[in-house]
N, C-alpha and C. Protein backbone atom coordinates (compact mmCIF):
# COMPACT_ATOMS: atom_id res chain seq x y z
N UNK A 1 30.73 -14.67 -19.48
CA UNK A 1 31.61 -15.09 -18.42
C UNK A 1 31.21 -14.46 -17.09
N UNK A 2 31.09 -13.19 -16.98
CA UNK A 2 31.06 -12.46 -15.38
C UNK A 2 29.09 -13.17 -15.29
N UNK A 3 28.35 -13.44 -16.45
CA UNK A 3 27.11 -13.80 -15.70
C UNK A 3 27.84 -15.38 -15.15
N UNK A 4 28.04 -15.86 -15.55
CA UNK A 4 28.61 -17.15 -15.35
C UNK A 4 29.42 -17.46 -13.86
N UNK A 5 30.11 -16.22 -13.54
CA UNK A 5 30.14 -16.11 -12.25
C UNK A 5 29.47 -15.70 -11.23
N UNK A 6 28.47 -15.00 -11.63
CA UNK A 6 27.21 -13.81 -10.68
C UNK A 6 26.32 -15.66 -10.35
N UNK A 7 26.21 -16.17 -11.43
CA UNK A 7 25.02 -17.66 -10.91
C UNK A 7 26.00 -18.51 -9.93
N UNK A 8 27.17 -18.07 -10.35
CA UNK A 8 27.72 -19.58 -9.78
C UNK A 8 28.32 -18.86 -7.68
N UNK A 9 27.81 -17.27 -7.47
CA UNK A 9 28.00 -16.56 -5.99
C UNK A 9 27.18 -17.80 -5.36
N UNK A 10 27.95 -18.04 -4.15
CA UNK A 10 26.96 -18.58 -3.16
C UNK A 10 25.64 -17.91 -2.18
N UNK A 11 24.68 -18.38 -2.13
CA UNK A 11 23.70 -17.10 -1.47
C UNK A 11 24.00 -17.00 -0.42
N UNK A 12 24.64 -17.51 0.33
CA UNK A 12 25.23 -17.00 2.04
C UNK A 12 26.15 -15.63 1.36
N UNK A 13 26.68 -15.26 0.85
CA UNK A 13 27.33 -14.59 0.22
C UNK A 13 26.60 -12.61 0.07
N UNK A 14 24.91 -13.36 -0.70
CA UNK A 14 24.75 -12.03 -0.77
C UNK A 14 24.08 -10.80 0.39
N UNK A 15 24.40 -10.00 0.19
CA UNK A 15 24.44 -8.47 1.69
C UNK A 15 23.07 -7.95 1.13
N UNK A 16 22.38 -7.24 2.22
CA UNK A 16 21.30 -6.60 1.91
C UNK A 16 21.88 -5.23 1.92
N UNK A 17 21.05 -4.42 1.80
CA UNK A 17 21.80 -3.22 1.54
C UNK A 17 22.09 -2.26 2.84
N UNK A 18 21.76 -2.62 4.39
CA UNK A 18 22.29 -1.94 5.56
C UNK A 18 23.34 -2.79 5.76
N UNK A 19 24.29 -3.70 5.29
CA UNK A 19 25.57 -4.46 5.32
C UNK A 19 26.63 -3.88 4.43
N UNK A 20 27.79 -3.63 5.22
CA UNK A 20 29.08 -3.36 4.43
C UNK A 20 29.91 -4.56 4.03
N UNK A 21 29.73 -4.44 2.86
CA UNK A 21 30.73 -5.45 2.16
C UNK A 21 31.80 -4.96 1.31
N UNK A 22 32.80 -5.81 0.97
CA UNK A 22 34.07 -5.57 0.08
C UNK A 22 34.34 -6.57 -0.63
N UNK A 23 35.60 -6.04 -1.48
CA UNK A 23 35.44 -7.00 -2.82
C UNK A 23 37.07 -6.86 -2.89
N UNK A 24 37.87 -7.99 -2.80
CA UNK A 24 39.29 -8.06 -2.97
C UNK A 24 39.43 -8.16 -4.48
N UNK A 25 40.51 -7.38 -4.95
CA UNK A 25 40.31 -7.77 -6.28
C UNK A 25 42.20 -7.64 -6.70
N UNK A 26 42.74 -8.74 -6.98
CA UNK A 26 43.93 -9.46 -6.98
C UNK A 26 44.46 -8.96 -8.77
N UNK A 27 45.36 -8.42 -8.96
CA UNK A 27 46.05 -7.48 -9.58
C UNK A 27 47.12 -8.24 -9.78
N UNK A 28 47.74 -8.31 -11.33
CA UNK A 28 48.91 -8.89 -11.75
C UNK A 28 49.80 -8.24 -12.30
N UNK A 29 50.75 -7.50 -12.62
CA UNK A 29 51.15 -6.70 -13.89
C UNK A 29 52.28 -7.27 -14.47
N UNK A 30 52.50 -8.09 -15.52
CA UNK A 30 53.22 -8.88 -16.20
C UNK A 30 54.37 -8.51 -16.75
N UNK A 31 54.18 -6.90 -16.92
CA UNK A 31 55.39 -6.03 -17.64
C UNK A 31 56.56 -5.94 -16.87
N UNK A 32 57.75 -5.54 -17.70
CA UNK A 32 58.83 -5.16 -17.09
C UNK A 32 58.59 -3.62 -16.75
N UNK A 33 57.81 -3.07 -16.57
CA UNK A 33 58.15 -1.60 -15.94
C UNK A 33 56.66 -1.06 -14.81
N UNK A 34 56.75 -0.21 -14.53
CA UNK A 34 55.58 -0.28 -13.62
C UNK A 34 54.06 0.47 -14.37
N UNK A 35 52.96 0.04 -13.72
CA UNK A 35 51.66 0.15 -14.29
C UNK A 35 50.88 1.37 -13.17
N UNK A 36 50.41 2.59 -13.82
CA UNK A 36 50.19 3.06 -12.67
C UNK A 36 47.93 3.05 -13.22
N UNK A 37 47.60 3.06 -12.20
CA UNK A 37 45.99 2.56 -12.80
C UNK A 37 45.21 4.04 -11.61
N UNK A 38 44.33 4.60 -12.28
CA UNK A 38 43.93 6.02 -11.24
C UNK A 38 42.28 5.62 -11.01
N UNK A 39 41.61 5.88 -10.32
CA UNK A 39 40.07 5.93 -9.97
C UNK A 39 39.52 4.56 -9.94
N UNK A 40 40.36 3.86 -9.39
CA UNK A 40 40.08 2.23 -9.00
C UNK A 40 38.84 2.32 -8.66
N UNK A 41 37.20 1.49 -8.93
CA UNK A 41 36.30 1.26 -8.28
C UNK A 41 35.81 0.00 -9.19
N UNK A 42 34.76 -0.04 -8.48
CA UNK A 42 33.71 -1.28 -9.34
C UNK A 42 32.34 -0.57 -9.31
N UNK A 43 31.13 -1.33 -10.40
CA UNK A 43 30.10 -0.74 -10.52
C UNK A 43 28.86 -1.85 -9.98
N UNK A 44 28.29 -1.24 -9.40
CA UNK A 44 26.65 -2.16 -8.39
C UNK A 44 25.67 -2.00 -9.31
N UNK A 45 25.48 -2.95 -9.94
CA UNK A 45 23.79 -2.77 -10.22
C UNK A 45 22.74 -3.49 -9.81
N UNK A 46 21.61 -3.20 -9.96
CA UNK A 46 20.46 -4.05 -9.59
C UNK A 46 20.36 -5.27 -10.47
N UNK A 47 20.07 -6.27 -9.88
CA UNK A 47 19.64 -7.38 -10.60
C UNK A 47 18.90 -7.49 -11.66
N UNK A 48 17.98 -6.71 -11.33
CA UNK A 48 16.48 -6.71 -11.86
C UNK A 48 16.08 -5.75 -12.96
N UNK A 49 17.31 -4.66 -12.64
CA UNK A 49 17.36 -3.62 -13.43
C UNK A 49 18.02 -3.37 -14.68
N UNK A 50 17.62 -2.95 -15.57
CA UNK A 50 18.72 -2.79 -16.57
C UNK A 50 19.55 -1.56 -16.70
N UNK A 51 19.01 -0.28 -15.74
CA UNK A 51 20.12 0.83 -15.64
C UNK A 51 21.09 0.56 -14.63
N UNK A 52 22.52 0.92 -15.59
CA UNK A 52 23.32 1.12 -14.35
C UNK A 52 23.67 1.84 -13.52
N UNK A 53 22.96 2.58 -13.43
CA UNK A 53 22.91 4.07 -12.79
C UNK A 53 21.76 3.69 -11.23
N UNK A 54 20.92 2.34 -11.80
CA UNK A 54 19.81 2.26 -10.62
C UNK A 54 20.54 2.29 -9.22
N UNK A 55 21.57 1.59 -9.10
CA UNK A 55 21.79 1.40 -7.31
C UNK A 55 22.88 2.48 -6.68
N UNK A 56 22.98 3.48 -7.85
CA UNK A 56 23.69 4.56 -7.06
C UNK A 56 23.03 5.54 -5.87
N UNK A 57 21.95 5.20 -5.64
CA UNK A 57 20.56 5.95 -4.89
C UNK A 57 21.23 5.31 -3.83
N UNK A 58 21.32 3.97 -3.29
CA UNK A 58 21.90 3.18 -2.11
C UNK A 58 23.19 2.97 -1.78
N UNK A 59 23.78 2.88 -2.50
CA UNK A 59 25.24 2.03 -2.35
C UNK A 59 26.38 3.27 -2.67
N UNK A 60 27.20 2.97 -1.89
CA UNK A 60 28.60 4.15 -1.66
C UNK A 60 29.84 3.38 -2.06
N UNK A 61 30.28 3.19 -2.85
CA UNK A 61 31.31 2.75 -3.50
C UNK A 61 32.52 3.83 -3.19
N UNK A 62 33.37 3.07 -2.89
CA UNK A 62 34.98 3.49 -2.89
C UNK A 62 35.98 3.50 -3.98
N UNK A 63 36.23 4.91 -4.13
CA UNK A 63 37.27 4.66 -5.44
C UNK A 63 38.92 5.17 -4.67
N UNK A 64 39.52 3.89 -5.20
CA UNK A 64 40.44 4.60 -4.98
C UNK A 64 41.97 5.24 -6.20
N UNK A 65 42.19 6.39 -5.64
CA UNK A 65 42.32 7.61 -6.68
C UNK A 65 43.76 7.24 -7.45
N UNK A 66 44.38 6.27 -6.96
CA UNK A 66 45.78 6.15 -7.26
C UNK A 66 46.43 4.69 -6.63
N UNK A 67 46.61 3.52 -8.27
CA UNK A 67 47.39 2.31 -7.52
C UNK A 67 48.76 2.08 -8.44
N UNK A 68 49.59 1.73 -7.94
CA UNK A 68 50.80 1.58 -8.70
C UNK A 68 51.64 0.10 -8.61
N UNK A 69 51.48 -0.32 -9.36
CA UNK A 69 51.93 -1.68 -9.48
C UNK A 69 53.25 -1.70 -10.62
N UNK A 70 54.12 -2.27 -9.46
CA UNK A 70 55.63 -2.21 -10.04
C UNK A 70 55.94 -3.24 -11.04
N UNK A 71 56.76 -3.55 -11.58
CA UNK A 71 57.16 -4.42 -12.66
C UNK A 71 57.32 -6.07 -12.02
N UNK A 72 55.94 -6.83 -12.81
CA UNK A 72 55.57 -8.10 -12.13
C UNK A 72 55.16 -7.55 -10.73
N UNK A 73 54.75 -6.86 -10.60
CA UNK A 73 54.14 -7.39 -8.91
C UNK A 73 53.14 -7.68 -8.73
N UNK A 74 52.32 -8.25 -7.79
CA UNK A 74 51.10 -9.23 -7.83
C UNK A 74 50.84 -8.01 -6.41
N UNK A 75 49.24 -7.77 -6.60
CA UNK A 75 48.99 -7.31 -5.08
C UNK A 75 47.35 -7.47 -5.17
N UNK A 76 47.19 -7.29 -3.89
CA UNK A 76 45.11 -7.08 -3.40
C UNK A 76 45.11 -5.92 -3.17
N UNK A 77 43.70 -5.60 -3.74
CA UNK A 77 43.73 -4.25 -2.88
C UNK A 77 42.11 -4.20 -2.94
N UNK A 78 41.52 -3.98 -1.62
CA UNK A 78 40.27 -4.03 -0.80
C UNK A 78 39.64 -3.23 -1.57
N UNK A 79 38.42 -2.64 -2.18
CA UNK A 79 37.69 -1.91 -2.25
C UNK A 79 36.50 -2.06 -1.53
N UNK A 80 36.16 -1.39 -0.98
CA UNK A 80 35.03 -1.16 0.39
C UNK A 80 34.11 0.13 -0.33
């Protein structure tokens, strides 16, 4: 499935690596009580590469340390 989405990015889309980009990533929590989620990030890898460890040499990823999502609430939250 996620390759299934990586083919189907548009190439206007992809950043070289002196470009800051972000990634909205849209959050549901279905429960009746609240969800608390800690060290929010996502992981970069090289295309080409099979370690995932390769594009930590370039790329600065944002974690963020603490999200709390209340009972049903729907939210975005930017990672840059």
């Amino acid at each position: 499935m996620v390759n299934d989405l990586l083919m189907s990015i548009d190439p206007r889309l992809i950043t070289t690596t002196t470009e800051t980009f972000w990634v909205n990533l849209a959050m549901r929590n279905p429960l009746d009580t609240e969800v608390n989620l800690s060290n929010l990030t996502i992981t970069v890898q090289e295309s080409n590469s099979p370690n995932a460890e390769s594009a930590k040499a370039f790329v600065d990823v944002e974690i963020i340390s603490n999200v709390v999502l209340g009972a049903r609430e729907t939210r975005t939250v930017r990672l840059v």
